[in-house]
N, C-alpha and C. Protein backbone atom coordinates (compact mmCIF):
# COMPACT_ATOMS: atom_id res chain seq x y z
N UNK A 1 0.85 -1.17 0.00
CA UNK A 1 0.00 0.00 0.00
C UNK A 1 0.89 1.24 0.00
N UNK A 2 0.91 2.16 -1.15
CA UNK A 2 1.38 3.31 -0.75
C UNK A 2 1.06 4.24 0.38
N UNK A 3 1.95 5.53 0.26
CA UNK A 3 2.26 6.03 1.44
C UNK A 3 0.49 7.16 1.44
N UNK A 4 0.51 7.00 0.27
CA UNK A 4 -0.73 8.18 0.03
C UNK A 4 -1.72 7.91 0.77
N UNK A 5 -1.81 6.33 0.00
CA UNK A 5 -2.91 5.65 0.56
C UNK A 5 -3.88 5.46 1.98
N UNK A 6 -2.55 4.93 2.43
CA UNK A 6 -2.31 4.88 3.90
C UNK A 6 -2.81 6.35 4.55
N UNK A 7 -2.23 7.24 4.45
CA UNK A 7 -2.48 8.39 5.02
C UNK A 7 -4.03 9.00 4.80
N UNK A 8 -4.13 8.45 3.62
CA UNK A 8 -6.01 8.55 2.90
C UNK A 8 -7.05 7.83 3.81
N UNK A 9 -6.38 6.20 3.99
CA UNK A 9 -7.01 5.27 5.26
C UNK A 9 -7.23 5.87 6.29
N UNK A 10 -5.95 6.29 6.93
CA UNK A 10 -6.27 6.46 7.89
C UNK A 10 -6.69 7.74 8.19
N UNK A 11 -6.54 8.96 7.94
CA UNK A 11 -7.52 9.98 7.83
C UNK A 11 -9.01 9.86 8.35
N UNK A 12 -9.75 9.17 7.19
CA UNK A 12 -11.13 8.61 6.99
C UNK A 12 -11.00 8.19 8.08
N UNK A 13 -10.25 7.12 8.42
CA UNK A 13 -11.13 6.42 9.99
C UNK A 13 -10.97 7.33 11.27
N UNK A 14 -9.85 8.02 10.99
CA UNK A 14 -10.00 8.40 12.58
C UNK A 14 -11.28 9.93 12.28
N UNK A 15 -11.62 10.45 11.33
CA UNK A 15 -12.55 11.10 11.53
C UNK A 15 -13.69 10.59 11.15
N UNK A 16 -14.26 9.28 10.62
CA UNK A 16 -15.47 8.30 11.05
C UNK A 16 -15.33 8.07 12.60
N UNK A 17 -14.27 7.73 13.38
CA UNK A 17 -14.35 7.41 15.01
C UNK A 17 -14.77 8.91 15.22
N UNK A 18 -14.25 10.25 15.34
CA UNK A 18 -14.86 11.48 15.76
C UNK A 18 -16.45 11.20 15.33
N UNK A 19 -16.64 11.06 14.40
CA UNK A 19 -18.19 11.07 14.21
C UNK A 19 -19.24 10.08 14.99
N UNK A 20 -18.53 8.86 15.24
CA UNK A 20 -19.33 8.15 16.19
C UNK A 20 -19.22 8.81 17.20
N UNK A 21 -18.12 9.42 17.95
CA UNK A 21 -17.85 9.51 19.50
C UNK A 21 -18.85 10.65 19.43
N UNK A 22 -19.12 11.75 18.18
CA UNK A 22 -20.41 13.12 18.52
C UNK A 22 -21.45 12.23 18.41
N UNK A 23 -21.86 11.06 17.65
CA UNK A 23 -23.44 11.00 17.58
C UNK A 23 -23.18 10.22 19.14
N UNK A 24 -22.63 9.19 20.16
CA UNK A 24 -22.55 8.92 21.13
C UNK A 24 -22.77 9.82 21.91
N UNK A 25 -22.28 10.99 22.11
CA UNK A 25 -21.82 11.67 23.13
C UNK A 25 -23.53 12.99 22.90
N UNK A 26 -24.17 12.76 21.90
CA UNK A 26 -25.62 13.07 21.78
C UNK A 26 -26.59 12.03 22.45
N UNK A 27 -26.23 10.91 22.06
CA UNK A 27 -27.26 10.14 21.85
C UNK A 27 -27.40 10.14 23.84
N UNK A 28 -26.31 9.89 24.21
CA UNK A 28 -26.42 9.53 25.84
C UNK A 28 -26.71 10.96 26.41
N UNK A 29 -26.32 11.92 25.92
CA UNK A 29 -27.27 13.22 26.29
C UNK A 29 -28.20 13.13 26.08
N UNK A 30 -29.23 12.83 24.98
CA UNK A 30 -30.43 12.95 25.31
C UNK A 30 -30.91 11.84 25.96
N UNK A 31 -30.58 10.85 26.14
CA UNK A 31 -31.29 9.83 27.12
C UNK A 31 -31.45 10.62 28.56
N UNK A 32 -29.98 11.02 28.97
CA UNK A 32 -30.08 11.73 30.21
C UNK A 32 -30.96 12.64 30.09
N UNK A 33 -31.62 13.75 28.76
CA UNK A 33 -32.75 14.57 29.39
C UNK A 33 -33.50 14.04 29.74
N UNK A 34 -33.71 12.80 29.06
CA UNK A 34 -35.03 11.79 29.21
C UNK A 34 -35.10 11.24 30.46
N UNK A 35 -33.87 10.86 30.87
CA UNK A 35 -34.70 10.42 32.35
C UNK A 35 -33.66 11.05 33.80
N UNK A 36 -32.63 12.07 33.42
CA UNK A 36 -32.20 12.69 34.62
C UNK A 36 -32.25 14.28 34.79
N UNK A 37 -32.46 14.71 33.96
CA UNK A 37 -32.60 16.13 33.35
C UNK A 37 -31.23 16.52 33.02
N UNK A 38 -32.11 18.08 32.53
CA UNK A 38 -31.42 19.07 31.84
C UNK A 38 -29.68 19.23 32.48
N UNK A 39 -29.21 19.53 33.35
CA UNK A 39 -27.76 19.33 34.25
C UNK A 39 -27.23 18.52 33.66
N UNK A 40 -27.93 16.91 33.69
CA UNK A 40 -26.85 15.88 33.48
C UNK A 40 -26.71 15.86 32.06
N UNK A 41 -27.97 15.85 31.12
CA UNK A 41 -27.50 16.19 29.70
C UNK A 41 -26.65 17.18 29.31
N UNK A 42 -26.48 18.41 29.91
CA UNK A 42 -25.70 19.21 29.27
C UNK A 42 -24.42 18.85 29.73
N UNK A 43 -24.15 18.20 30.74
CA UNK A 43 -22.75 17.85 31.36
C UNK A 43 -22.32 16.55 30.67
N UNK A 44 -23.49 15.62 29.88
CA UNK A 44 -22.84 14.62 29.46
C UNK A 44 -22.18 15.24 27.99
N UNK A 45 -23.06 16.15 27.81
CA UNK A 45 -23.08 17.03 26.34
C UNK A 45 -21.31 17.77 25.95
N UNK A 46 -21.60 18.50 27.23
CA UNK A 46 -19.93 19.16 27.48
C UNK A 46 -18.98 17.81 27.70
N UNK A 47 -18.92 16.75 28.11
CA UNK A 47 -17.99 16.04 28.34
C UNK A 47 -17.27 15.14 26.97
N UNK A 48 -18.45 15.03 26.35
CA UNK A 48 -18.12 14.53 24.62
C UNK A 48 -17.53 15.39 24.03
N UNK A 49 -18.15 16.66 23.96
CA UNK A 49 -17.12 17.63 23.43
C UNK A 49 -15.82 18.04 23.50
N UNK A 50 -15.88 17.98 25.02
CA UNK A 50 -14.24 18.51 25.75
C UNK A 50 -13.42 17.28 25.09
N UNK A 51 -13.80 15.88 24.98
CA UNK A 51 -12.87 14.81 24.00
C UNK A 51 -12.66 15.36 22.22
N UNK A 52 -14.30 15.32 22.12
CA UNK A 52 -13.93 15.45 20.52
C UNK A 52 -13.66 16.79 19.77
N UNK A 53 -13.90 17.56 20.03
CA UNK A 53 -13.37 19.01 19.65
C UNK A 53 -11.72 18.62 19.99
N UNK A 54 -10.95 18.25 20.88
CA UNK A 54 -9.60 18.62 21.03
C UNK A 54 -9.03 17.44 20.31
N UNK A 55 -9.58 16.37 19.64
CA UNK A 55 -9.46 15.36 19.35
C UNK A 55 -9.60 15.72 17.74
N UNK A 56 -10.32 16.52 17.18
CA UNK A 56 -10.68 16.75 15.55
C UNK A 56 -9.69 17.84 15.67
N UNK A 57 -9.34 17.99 16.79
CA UNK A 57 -7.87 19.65 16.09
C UNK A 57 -6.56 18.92 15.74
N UNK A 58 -6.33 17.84 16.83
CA UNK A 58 -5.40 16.73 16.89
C UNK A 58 -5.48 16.31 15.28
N UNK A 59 -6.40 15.63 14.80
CA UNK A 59 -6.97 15.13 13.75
C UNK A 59 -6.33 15.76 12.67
N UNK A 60 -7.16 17.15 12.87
CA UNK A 60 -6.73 17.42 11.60
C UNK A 60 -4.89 18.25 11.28
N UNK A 61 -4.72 18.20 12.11
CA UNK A 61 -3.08 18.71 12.66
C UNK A 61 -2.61 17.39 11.90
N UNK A 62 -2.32 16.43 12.74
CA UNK A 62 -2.10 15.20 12.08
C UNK A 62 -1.96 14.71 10.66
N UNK A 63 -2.88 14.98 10.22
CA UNK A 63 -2.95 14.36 9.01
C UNK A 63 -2.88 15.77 7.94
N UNK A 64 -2.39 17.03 8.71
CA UNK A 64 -1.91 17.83 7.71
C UNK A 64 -1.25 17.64 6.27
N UNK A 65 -0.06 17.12 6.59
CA UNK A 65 0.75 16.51 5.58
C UNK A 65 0.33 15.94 4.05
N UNK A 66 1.36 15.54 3.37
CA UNK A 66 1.19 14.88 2.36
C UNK A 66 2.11 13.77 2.52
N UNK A 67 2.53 12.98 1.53
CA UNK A 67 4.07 12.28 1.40
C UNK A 67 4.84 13.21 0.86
N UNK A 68 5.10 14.29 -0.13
CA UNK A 68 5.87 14.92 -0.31
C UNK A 68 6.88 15.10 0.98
N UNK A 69 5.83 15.85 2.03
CA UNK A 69 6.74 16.40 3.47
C UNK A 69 7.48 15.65 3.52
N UNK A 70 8.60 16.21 4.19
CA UNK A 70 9.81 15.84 5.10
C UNK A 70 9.09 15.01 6.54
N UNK A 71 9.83 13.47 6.93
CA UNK A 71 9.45 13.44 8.39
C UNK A 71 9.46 14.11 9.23
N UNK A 72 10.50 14.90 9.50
CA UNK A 72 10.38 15.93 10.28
C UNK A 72 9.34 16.74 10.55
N UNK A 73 9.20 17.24 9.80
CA UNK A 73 7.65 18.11 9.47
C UNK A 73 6.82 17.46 9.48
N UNK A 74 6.45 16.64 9.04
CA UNK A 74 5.07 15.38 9.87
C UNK A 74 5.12 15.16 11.20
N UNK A 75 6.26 14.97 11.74
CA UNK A 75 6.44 14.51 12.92
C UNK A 75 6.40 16.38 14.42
N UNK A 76 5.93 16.87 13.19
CA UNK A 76 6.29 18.51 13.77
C UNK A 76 4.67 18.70 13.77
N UNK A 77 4.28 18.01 12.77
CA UNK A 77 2.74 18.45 12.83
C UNK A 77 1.98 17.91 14.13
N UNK A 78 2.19 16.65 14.32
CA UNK A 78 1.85 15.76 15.21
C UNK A 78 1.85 16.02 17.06
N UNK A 79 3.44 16.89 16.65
CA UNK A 79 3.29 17.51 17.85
C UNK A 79 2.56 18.48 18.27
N UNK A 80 2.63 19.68 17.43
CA UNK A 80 1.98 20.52 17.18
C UNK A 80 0.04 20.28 17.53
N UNK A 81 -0.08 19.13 17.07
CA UNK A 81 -1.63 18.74 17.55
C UNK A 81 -1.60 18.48 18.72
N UNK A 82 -0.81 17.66 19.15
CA UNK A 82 -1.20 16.80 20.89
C UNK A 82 -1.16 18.04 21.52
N UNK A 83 -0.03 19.04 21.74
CA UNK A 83 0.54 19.89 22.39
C UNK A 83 -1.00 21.08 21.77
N UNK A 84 -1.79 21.34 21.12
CA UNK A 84 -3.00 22.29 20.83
C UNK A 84 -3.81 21.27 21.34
N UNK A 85 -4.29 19.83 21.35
CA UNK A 85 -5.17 19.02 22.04
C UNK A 85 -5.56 19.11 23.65
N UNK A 86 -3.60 19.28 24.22
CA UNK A 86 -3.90 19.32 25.98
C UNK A 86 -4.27 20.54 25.86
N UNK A 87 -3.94 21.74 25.26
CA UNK A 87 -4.22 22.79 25.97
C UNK A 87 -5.91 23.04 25.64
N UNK A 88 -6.67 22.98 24.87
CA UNK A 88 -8.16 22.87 24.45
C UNK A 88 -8.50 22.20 25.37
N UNK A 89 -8.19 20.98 25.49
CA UNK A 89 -8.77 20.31 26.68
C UNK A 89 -8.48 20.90 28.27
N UNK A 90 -7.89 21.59 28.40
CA UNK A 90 -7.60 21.83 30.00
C UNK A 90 -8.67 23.37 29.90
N UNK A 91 -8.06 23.98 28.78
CA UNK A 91 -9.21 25.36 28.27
C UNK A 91 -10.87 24.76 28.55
N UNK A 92 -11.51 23.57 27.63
CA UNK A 92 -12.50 23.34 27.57
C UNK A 92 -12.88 23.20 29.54
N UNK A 93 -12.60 22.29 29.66
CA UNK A 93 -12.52 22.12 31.52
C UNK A 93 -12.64 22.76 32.16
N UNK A 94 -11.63 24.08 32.06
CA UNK A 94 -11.72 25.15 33.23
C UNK A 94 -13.02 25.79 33.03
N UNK A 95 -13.41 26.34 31.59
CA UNK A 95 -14.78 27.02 31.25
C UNK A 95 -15.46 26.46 31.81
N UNK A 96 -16.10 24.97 31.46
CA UNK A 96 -16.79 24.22 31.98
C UNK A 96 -17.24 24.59 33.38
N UNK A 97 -16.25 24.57 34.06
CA UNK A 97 -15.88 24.63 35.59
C UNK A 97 -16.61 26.21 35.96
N UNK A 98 -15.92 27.24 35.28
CA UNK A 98 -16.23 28.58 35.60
C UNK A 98 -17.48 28.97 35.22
N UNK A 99 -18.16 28.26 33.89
CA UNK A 99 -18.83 29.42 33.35
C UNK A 99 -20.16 28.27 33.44
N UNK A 100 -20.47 27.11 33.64
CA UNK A 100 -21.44 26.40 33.80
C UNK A 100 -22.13 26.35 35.51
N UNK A 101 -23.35 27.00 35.73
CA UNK A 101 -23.35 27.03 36.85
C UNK A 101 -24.19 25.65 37.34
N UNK A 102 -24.96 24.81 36.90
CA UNK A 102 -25.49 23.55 37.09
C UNK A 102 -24.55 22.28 36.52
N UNK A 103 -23.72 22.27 36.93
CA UNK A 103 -22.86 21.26 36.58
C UNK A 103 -22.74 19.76 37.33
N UNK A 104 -23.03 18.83 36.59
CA UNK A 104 -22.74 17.37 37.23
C UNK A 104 -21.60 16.98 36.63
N UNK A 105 -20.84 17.03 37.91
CA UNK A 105 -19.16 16.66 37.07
C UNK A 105 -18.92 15.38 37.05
N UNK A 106 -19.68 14.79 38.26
CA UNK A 106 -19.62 13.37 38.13
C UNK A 106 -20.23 12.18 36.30
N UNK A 107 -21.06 13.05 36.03
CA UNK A 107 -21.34 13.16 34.14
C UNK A 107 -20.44 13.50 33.19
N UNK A 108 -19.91 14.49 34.00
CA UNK A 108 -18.93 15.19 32.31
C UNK A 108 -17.72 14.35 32.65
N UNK A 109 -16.90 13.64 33.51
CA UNK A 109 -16.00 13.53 33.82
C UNK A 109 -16.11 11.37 33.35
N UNK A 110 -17.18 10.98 33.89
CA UNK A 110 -17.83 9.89 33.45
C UNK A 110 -17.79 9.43 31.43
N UNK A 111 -18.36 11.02 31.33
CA UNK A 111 -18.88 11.15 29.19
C UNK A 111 -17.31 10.56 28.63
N UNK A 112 -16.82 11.77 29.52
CA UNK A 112 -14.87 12.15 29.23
C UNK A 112 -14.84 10.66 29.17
N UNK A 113 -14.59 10.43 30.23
CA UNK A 113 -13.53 8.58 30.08
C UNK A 113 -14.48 7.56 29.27
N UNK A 114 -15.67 7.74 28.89
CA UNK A 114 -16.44 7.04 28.02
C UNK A 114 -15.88 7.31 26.85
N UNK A 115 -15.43 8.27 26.40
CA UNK A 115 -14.88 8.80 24.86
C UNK A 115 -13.49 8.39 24.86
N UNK A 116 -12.87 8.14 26.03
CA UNK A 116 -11.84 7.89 25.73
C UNK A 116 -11.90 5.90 25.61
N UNK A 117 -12.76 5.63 26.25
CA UNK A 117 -13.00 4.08 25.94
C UNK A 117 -13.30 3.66 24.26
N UNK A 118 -14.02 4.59 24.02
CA UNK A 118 -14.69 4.36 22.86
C UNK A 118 -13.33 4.75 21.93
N UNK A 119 -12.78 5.85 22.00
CA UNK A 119 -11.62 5.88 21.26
C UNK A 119 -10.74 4.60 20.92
N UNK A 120 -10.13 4.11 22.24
CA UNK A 120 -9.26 2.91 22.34
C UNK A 120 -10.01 1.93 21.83
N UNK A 121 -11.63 1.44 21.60
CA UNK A 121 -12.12 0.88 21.13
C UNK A 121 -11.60 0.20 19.32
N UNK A 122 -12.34 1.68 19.36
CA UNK A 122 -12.04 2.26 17.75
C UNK A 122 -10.68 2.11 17.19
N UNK A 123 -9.54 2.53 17.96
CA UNK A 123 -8.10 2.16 17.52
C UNK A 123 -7.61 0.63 17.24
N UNK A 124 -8.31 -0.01 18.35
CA UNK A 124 -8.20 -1.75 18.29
C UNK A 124 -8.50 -1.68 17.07
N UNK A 125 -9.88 -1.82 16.72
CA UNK A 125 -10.86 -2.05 15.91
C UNK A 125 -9.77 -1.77 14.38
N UNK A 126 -9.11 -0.46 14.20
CA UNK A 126 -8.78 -0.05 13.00
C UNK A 126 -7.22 -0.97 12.89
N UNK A 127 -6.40 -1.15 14.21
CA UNK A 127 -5.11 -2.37 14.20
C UNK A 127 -5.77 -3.61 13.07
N UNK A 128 -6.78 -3.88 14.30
CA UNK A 128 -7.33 -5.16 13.72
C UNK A 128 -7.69 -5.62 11.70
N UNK A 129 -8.17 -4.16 11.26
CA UNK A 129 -8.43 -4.45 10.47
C UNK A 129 -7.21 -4.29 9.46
N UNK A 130 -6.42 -3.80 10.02
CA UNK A 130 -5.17 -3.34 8.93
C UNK A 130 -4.23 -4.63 9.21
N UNK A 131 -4.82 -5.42 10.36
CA UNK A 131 -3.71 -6.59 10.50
C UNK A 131 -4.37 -7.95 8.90
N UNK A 132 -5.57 -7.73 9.07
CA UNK A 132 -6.45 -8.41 8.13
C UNK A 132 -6.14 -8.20 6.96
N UNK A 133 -6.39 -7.04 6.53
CA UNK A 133 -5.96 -6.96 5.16
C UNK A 133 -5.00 -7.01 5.06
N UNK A 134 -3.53 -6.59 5.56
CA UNK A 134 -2.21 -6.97 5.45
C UNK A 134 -1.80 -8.64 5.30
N UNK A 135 -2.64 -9.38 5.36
CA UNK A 135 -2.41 -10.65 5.44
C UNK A 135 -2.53 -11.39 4.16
């Protein structure tokens, strides 16, 4: 498989996984309006986000590149994302914290490590399949 390719693959999947982790990180918000209220939905609401917003900047940082680039510069991009990822995420949090006055943190903090399950999910999931077709 070329290098293009590859970078084409994987692109697509990791922003198909962002798209599951938003319709997830909806779908269990609205259950919670449905049966805990308004607080816990918006806290499960903010907690998906605070993952996937810093997670689609990562994303698309990442997969800036072409093959033309230099490793270096790929490997510059990459940083460049994680290092804009923590800080969004610690940004998203504190707001959260300051500017939400009905907050169930025990929800947003719960959503959070749910997205991050579902992430690691999703990463297996994409090993797995690249071990498959490589075969």
């Amino acid at each position: 498989m070329g290098k293009l390719k590859a970078i084409t693959i994987n692109r697509t999947a990791a922003y198909k996984l962002l798209g599951i982790q938003l319709v997830i990180s909806v779908i269990v918000a609205l259950l919670l309006l449905l049966y805990s209220g308004v607080a816990s939905a918006w806290s499960a609401l903010m907690g998906g986000l605070i993952y996937v917003l810093p997670n689609a900047y990562f994303t698309r940082c990442a997969f800036r590149g072409n093959k033309q680039e230099s490793p270096h510069l790929i490997v510059r991009w990459f940083y460049m994302g994680e290092a804009g990822k923590l800080v969004l995420t610690a940004v998203m949090f504190a707001l959260c914290f300051v500017l939400v006055g009905s907050l169930d943190v025990k929800v947003l903090f719960t959503m959070y490590i749910l997205m991050v399950i579902v992430n690691l999910i999703g990463l297996s999931l994409c090993r797995i399949n690249r071990q498959e077709n490589s075969r």
